[in-house]
C-alpha atoms as a PDB file:
ATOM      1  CA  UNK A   1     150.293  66.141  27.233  1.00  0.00           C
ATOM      2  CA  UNK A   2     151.775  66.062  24.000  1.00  0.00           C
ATOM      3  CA  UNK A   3     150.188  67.801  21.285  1.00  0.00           C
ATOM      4  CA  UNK A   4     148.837  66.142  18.913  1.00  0.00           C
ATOM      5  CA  UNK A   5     147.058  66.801  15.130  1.00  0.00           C
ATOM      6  CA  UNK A   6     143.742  65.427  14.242  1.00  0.00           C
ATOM      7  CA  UNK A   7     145.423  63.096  11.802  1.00  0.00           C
ATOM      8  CA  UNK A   8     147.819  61.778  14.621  1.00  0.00           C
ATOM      9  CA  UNK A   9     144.637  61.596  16.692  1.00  0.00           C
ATOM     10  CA  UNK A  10     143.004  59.274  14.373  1.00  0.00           C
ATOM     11  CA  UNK A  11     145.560  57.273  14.396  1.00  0.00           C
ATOM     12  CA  UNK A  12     146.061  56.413  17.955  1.00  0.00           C
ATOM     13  CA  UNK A  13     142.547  54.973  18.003  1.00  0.00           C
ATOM     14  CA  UNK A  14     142.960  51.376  19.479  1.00  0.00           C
ATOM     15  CA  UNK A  15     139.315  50.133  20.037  1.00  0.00           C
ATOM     16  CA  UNK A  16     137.826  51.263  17.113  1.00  0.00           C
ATOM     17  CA  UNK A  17     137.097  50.348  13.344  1.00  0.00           C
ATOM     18  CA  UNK A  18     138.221  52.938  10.248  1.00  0.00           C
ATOM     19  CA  UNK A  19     134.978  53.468   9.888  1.00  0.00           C
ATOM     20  CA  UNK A  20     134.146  54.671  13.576  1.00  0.00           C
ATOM     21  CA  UNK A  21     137.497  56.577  13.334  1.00  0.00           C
ATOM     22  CA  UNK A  22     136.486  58.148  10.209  1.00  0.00           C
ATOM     23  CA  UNK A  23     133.175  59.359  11.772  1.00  0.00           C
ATOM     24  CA  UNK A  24     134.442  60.403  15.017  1.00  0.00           C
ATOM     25  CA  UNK A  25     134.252  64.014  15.903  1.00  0.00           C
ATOM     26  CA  UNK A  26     137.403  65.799  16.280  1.00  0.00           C
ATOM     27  CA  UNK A  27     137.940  68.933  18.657  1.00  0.00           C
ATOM     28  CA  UNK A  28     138.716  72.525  17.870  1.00  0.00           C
ATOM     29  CA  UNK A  29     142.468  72.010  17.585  1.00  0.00           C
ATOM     30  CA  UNK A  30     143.557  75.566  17.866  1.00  0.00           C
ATOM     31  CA  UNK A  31     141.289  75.535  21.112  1.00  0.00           C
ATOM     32  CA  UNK A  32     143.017  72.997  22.917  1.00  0.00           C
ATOM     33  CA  UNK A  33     145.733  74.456  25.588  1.00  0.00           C
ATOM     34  CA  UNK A  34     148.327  71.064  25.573  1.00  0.00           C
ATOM     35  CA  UNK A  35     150.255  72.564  28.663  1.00  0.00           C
ATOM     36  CA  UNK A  36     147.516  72.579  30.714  1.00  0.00           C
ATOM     37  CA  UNK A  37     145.938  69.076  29.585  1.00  0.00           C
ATOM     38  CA  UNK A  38     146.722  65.443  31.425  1.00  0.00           C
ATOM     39  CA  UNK A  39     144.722  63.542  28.424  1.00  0.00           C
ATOM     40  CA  UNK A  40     142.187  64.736  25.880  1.00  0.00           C
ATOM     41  CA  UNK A  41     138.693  63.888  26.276  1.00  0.00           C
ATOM     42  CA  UNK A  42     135.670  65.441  24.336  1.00  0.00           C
ATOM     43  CA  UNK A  43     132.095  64.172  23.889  1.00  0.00           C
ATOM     44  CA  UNK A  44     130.422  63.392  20.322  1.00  0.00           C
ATOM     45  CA  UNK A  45     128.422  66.672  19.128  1.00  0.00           C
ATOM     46  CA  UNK A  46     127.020  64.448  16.598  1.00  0.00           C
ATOM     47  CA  UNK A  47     126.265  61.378  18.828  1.00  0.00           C
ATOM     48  CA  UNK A  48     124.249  61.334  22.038  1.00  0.00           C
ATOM     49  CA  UNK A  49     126.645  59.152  23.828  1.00  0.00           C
ATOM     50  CA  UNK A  50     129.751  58.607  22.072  1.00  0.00           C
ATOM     51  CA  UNK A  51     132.556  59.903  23.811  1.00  0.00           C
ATOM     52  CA  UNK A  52     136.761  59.918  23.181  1.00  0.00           C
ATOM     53  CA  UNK A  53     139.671  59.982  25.525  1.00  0.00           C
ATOM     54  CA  UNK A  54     143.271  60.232  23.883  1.00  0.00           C
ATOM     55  CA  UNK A  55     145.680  59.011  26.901  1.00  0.00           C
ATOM     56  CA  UNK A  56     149.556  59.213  26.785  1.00  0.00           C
ATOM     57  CA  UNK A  57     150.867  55.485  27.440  1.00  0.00           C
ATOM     58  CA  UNK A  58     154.717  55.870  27.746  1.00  0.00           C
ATOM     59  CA  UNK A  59     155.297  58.302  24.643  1.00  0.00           C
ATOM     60  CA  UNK A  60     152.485  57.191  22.705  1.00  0.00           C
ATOM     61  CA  UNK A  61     149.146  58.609  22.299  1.00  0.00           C
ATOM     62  CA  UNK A  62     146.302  55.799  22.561  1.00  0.00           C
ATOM     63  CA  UNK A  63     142.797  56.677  21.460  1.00  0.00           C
ATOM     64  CA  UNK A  64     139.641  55.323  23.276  1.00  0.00           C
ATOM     65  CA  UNK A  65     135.948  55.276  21.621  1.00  0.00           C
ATOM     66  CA  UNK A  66     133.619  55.625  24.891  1.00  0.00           C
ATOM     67  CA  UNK A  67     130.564  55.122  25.218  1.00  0.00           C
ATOM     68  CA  UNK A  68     129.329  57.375  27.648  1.00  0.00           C
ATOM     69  CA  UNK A  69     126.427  56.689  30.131  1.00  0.00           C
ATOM     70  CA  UNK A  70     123.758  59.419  31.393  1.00  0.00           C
ATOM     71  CA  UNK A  71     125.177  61.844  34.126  1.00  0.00           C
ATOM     72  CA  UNK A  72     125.361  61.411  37.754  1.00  0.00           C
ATOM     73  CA  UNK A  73     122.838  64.673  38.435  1.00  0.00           C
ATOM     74  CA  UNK A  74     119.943  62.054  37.784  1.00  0.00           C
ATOM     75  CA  UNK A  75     120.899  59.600  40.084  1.00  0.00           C
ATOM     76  CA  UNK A  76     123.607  59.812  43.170  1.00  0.00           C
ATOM     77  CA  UNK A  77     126.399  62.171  43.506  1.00  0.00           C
ATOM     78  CA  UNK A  78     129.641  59.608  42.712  1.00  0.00           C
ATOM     79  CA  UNK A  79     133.562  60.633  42.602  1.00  0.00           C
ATOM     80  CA  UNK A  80     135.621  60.887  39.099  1.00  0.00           C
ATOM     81  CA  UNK A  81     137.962  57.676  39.101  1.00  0.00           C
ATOM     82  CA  UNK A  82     140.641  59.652  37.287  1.00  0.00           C
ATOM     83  CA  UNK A  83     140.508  63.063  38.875  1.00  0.00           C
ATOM     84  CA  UNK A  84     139.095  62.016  42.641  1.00  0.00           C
ATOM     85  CA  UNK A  85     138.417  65.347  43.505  1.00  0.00           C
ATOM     86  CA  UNK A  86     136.464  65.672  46.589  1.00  0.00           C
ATOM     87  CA  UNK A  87     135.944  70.010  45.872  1.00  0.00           C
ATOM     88  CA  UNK A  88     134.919  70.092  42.584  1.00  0.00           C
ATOM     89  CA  UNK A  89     131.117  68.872  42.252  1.00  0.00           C
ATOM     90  CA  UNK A  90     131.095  68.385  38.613  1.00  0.00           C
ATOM     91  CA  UNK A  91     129.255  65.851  36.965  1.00  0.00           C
ATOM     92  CA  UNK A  92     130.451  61.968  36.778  1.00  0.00           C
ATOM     93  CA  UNK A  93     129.102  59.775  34.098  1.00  0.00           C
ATOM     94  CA  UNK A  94     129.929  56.207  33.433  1.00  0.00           C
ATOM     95  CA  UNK A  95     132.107  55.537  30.127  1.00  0.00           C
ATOM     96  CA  UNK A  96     132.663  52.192  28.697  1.00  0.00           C
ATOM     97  CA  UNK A  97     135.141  51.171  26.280  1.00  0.00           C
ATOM     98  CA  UNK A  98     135.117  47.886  23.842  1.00  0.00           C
ATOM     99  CA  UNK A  99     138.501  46.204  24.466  1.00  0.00           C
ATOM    100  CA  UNK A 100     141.165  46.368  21.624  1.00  0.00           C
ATOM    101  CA  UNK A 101     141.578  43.726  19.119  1.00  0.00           C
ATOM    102  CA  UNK A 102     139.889  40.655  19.351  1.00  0.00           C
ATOM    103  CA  UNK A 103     138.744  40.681  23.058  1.00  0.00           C
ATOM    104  CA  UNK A 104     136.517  43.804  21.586  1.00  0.00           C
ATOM    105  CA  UNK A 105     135.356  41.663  19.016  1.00  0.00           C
ATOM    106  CA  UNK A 106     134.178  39.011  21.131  1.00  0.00           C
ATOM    107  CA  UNK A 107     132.258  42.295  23.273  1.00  0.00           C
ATOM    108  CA  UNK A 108     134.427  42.168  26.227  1.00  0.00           C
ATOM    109  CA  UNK A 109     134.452  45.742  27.557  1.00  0.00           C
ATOM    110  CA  UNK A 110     135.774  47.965  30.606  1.00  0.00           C
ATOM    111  CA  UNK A 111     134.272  50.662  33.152  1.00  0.00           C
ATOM    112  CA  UNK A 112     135.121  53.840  34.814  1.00  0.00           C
ATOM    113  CA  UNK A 113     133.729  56.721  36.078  1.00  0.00           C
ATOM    114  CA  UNK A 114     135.193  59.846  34.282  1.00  0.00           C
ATOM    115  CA  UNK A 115     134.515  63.676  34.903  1.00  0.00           C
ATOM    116  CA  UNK A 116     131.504  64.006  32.530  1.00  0.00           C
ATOM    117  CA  UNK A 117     133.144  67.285  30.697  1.00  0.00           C
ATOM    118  CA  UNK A 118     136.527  65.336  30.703  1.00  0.00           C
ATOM    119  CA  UNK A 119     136.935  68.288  33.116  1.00  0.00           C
ATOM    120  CA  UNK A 120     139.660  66.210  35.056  1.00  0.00           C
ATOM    121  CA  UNK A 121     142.827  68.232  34.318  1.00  0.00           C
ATOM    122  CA  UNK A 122     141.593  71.310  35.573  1.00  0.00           C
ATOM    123  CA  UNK A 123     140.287  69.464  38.389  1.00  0.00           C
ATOM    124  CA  UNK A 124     143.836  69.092  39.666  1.00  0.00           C
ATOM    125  CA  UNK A 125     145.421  72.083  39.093  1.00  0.00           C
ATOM    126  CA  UNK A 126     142.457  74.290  41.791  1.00  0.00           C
ATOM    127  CA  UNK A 127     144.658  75.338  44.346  1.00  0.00           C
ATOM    128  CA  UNK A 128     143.748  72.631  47.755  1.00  0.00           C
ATOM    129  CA  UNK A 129     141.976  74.379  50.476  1.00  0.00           C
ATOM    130  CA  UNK A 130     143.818  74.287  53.788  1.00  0.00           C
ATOM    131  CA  UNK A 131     142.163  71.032  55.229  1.00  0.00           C
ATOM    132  CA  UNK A 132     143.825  69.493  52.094  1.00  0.00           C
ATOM    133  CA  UNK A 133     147.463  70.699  52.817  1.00  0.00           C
ATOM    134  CA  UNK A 134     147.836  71.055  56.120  1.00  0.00           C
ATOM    135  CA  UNK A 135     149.339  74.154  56.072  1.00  0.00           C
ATOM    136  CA  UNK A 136     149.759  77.423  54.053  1.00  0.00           C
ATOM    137  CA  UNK A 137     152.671  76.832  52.427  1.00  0.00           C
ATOM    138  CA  UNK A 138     153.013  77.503  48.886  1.00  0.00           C
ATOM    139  CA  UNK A 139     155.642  75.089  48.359  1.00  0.00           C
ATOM    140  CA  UNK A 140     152.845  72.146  50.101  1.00  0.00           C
ATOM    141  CA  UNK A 141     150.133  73.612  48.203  1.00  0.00           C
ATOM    142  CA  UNK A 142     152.191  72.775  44.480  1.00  0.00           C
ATOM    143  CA  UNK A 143     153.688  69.861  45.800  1.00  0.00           C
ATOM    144  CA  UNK A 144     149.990  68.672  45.918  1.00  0.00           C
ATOM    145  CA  UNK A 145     149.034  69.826  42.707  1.00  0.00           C
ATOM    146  CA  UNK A 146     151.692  68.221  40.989  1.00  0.00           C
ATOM    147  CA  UNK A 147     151.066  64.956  43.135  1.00  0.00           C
ATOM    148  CA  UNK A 148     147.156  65.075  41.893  1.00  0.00           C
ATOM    149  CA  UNK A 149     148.802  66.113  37.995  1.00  0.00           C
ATOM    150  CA  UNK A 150     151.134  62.869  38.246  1.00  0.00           C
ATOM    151  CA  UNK A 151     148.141  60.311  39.849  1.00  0.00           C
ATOM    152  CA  UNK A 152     145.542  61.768  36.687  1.00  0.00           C
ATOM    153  CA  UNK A 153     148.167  60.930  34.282  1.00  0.00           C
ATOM    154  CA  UNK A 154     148.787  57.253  35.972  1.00  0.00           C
ATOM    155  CA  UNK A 155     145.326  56.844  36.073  1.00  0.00           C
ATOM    156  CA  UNK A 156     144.223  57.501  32.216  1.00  0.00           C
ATOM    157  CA  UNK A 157     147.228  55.687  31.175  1.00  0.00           C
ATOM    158  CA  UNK A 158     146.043  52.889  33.056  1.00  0.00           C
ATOM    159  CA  UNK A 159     142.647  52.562  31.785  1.00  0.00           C
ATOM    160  CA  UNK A 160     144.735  52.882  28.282  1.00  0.00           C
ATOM    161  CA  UNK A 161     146.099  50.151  28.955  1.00  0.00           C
ATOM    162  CA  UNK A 162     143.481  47.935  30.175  1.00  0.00           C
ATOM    163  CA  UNK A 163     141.950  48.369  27.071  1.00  0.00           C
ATOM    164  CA  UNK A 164     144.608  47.275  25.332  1.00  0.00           C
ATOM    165  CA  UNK A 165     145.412  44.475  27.344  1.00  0.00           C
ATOM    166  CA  UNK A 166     144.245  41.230  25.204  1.00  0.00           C
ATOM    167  CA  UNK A 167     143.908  38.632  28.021  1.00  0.00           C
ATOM    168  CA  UNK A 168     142.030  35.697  27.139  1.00  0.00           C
ATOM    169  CA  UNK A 169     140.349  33.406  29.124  1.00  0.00           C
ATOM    170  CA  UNK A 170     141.905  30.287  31.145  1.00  0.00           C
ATOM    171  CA  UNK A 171     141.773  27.050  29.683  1.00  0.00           C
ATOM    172  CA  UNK A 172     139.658  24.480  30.502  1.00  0.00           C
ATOM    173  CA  UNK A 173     141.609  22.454  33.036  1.00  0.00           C
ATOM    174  CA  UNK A 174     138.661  19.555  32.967  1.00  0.00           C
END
Protein backbone atom coordinates (compact mmCIF):
# COMPACT_ATOMS: atom_id res chain seq x y z
CA UNK A 1 0.00 0.00 0.00
CA UNK A 2 0.88 3.42 -0.40
CA UNK A 3 1.80 5.36 2.48
CA UNK A 4 -0.14 7.67 3.53
CA UNK A 5 -0.19 10.80 6.37
CA UNK A 6 -2.94 11.23 8.80
CA UNK A 7 -3.98 14.37 6.99
CA UNK A 8 -4.14 12.42 3.58
CA UNK A 9 -6.00 9.80 5.62
CA UNK A 10 -8.66 12.14 6.59
CA UNK A 11 -9.15 13.03 3.50
CA UNK A 12 -9.89 9.89 1.71
CA UNK A 13 -12.87 9.39 4.01
CA UNK A 14 -15.90 8.75 1.62
CA UNK A 15 -18.80 7.70 3.98
CA UNK A 16 -18.35 9.97 6.56
CA UNK A 17 -19.24 13.61 7.80
CA UNK A 18 -16.23 16.31 8.89
CA UNK A 19 -17.33 15.88 11.97
CA UNK A 20 -16.95 11.94 12.21
CA UNK A 21 -13.63 12.50 10.31
CA UNK A 22 -12.55 14.99 12.74
CA UNK A 23 -13.23 12.56 15.66
CA UNK A 24 -11.92 9.51 14.17
CA UNK A 25 -8.93 7.93 15.73
CA UNK A 26 -5.87 7.88 13.77
CA UNK A 27 -3.04 5.11 14.09
CA UNK A 28 0.51 5.33 15.29
CA UNK A 29 1.93 6.49 11.96
CA UNK A 30 5.53 5.76 12.58
CA UNK A 31 4.17 2.18 13.59
CA UNK A 32 2.69 1.30 10.47
CA UNK A 33 5.10 -0.98 8.10
CA UNK A 34 3.43 0.23 4.36
CA UNK A 35 5.47 -2.62 2.56
CA UNK A 36 4.00 -5.16 4.32
CA UNK A 37 0.26 -3.73 4.38
CA UNK A 38 -2.64 -4.63 1.55
CA UNK A 39 -5.07 -1.80 3.20
CA UNK A 40 -5.10 -0.12 6.59
CA UNK A 41 -7.58 -1.07 9.06
CA UNK A 42 -7.57 -0.14 12.86
CA UNK A 43 -10.40 -0.21 15.43
CA UNK A 44 -11.65 3.01 17.47
CA UNK A 45 -9.70 3.11 20.99
CA UNK A 46 -12.15 5.67 21.86
CA UNK A 47 -15.34 3.97 20.49
CA UNK A 48 -16.58 0.48 21.29
CA UNK A 49 -17.43 -0.32 17.77
CA UNK A 50 -16.26 2.12 15.38
CA UNK A 51 -13.88 0.79 13.12
CA UNK A 52 -11.76 2.26 9.74
CA UNK A 53 -10.44 0.61 6.66
CA UNK A 54 -8.35 2.89 4.18
CA UNK A 55 -8.43 0.73 0.75
CA UNK A 56 -6.35 1.61 -2.41
CA UNK A 57 -8.99 1.98 -5.40
CA UNK A 58 -6.79 2.41 -8.57
CA UNK A 59 -4.18 5.04 -7.09
CA UNK A 60 -6.40 6.52 -4.68
CA UNK A 61 -6.77 5.94 -1.10
CA UNK A 62 -10.62 5.64 -0.05
CA UNK A 63 -11.50 5.80 3.63
CA UNK A 64 -14.35 3.66 5.18
CA UNK A 65 -16.09 4.49 8.74
CA UNK A 66 -17.15 0.80 9.97
CA UNK A 67 -19.10 -0.06 12.24
CA UNK A 68 -17.92 -3.08 13.64
CA UNK A 69 -20.10 -5.93 15.10
CA UNK A 70 -19.13 -8.22 18.25
CA UNK A 71 -16.51 -11.02 17.40
CA UNK A 72 -17.04 -14.37 16.05
CA UNK A 73 -15.49 -16.18 19.48
CA UNK A 74 -19.14 -15.66 20.92
CA UNK A 75 -20.96 -17.19 18.36
CA UNK A 76 -19.66 -19.62 15.31
CA UNK A 77 -16.27 -19.82 13.93
CA UNK A 78 -16.85 -17.89 10.24
CA UNK A 79 -14.03 -17.16 7.42
CA UNK A 80 -12.56 -13.42 6.75
CA UNK A 81 -14.21 -12.32 3.31
CA UNK A 82 -11.05 -10.40 2.44
CA UNK A 83 -8.26 -12.61 3.67
CA UNK A 84 -10.12 -16.31 3.35
CA UNK A 85 -7.62 -17.93 5.21
CA UNK A 86 -8.50 -21.35 6.16
CA UNK A 87 -4.94 -21.61 8.77
CA UNK A 88 -5.15 -18.69 10.58
CA UNK A 89 -8.05 -18.93 13.34
CA UNK A 90 -8.23 -15.35 14.14
CA UNK A 91 -11.22 -13.66 14.99
CA UNK A 92 -14.00 -12.48 12.26
CA UNK A 93 -16.38 -9.77 13.15
CA UNK A 94 -19.03 -8.28 11.00
CA UNK A 95 -18.32 -4.52 9.77
CA UNK A 96 -20.86 -2.39 8.17
CA UNK A 97 -20.37 0.64 6.27
CA UNK A 98 -23.07 3.61 5.46
CA UNK A 99 -22.91 4.04 1.66
CA UNK A 100 -21.27 7.29 0.27
CA UNK A 101 -23.20 10.28 -0.60
CA UNK A 102 -26.71 10.30 -0.63
CA UNK A 103 -27.50 6.50 -0.67
CA UNK A 104 -25.78 6.85 3.04
CA UNK A 105 -28.03 9.48 3.76
CA UNK A 106 -31.06 7.72 2.96
CA UNK A 107 -29.29 4.63 5.49
CA UNK A 108 -28.54 2.28 2.79
CA UNK A 109 -25.51 0.32 4.03
CA UNK A 110 -23.14 -2.76 3.08
CA UNK A 111 -21.71 -6.03 4.88
CA UNK A 112 -18.64 -8.06 5.15
CA UNK A 113 -16.90 -10.12 7.29
CA UNK A 114 -13.35 -8.69 7.97
CA UNK A 115 -10.40 -10.17 10.12
CA UNK A 116 -11.42 -8.58 13.47
CA UNK A 117 -7.64 -7.12 14.08
CA UNK A 118 -7.68 -6.04 10.33
CA UNK A 119 -5.08 -8.84 10.66
CA UNK A 120 -5.68 -9.73 6.88
CA UNK A 121 -2.32 -8.75 5.32
CA UNK A 122 -0.34 -10.81 7.42
CA UNK A 123 -2.78 -13.42 6.91
CA UNK A 124 -1.45 -13.84 3.38
CA UNK A 125 1.97 -13.53 3.56
CA UNK A 126 2.25 -17.16 6.33
CA UNK A 127 4.07 -19.36 4.24
CA UNK A 128 1.03 -22.29 2.84
CA UNK A 129 1.50 -25.61 4.39
CA UNK A 130 2.10 -28.38 1.87
CA UNK A 131 -1.64 -29.48 1.39
CA UNK A 132 -1.95 -25.83 0.15
CA UNK A 133 0.83 -26.00 -2.58
CA UNK A 134 1.10 -29.16 -3.64
CA UNK A 135 4.53 -29.40 -3.49
CA UNK A 136 7.71 -28.00 -1.80
CA UNK A 137 8.74 -25.72 -4.09
CA UNK A 138 9.73 -22.38 -3.09
CA UNK A 139 8.96 -20.87 -6.27
CA UNK A 140 4.91 -22.55 -5.73
CA UNK A 141 4.98 -21.58 -2.24
CA UNK A 142 5.52 -17.42 -3.34
CA UNK A 143 3.63 -17.81 -6.30
CA UNK A 144 0.78 -18.47 -3.74
CA UNK A 145 1.53 -15.81 -1.52
CA UNK A 146 1.56 -13.30 -4.03
CA UNK A 147 -1.74 -14.86 -5.58
CA UNK A 148 -3.46 -14.50 -1.87
CA UNK A 149 -1.49 -10.62 -1.72
CA UNK A 150 -3.18 -9.75 -5.24
CA UNK A 151 -6.98 -11.42 -4.31
CA UNK A 152 -6.77 -9.21 -0.58
CA UNK A 153 -6.05 -6.20 -2.52
CA UNK A 154 -9.06 -6.98 -5.18
CA UNK A 155 -11.12 -7.72 -2.47
CA UNK A 156 -10.82 -4.38 -0.17
CA UNK A 157 -10.86 -2.40 -3.25
CA UNK A 158 -14.00 -3.91 -4.04
CA UNK A 159 -15.86 -3.34 -0.97
CA UNK A 160 -14.32 0.39 -1.62
CA UNK A 161 -16.07 0.56 -4.21
CA UNK A 162 -19.36 -0.73 -3.34
CA UNK A 163 -19.52 1.84 -0.99
CA UNK A 164 -19.05 4.27 -3.26
CA UNK A 165 -21.23 3.05 -5.77
CA UNK A 166 -24.47 5.49 -5.67
CA UNK A 167 -27.09 3.22 -7.34
CA UNK A 168 -30.50 4.24 -6.85
CA UNK A 169 -33.45 2.42 -7.02
CA UNK A 170 -35.54 1.41 -10.31
CA UNK A 171 -38.31 3.41 -11.27
CA UNK A 172 -41.64 2.68 -10.88
CA UNK A 173 -42.62 1.05 -14.15
CA UNK A 174 -46.58 1.06 -12.96
Amino acid sequence: MNPLTERQIRASFCNASKREVSQASVPDMDAIDWERLDYLGWRDAKREHAAYVVAQVGDEPVGIMLRAGTSSKQSRKVMCAWCQDVVVMDDVSMHVARRAGAAGRRGNTIGTLICTDFSCSQNVRRPPVLSEVGSDSAEDRERIVQRRIATLRERAARFAEMVLEQGEPAADTE
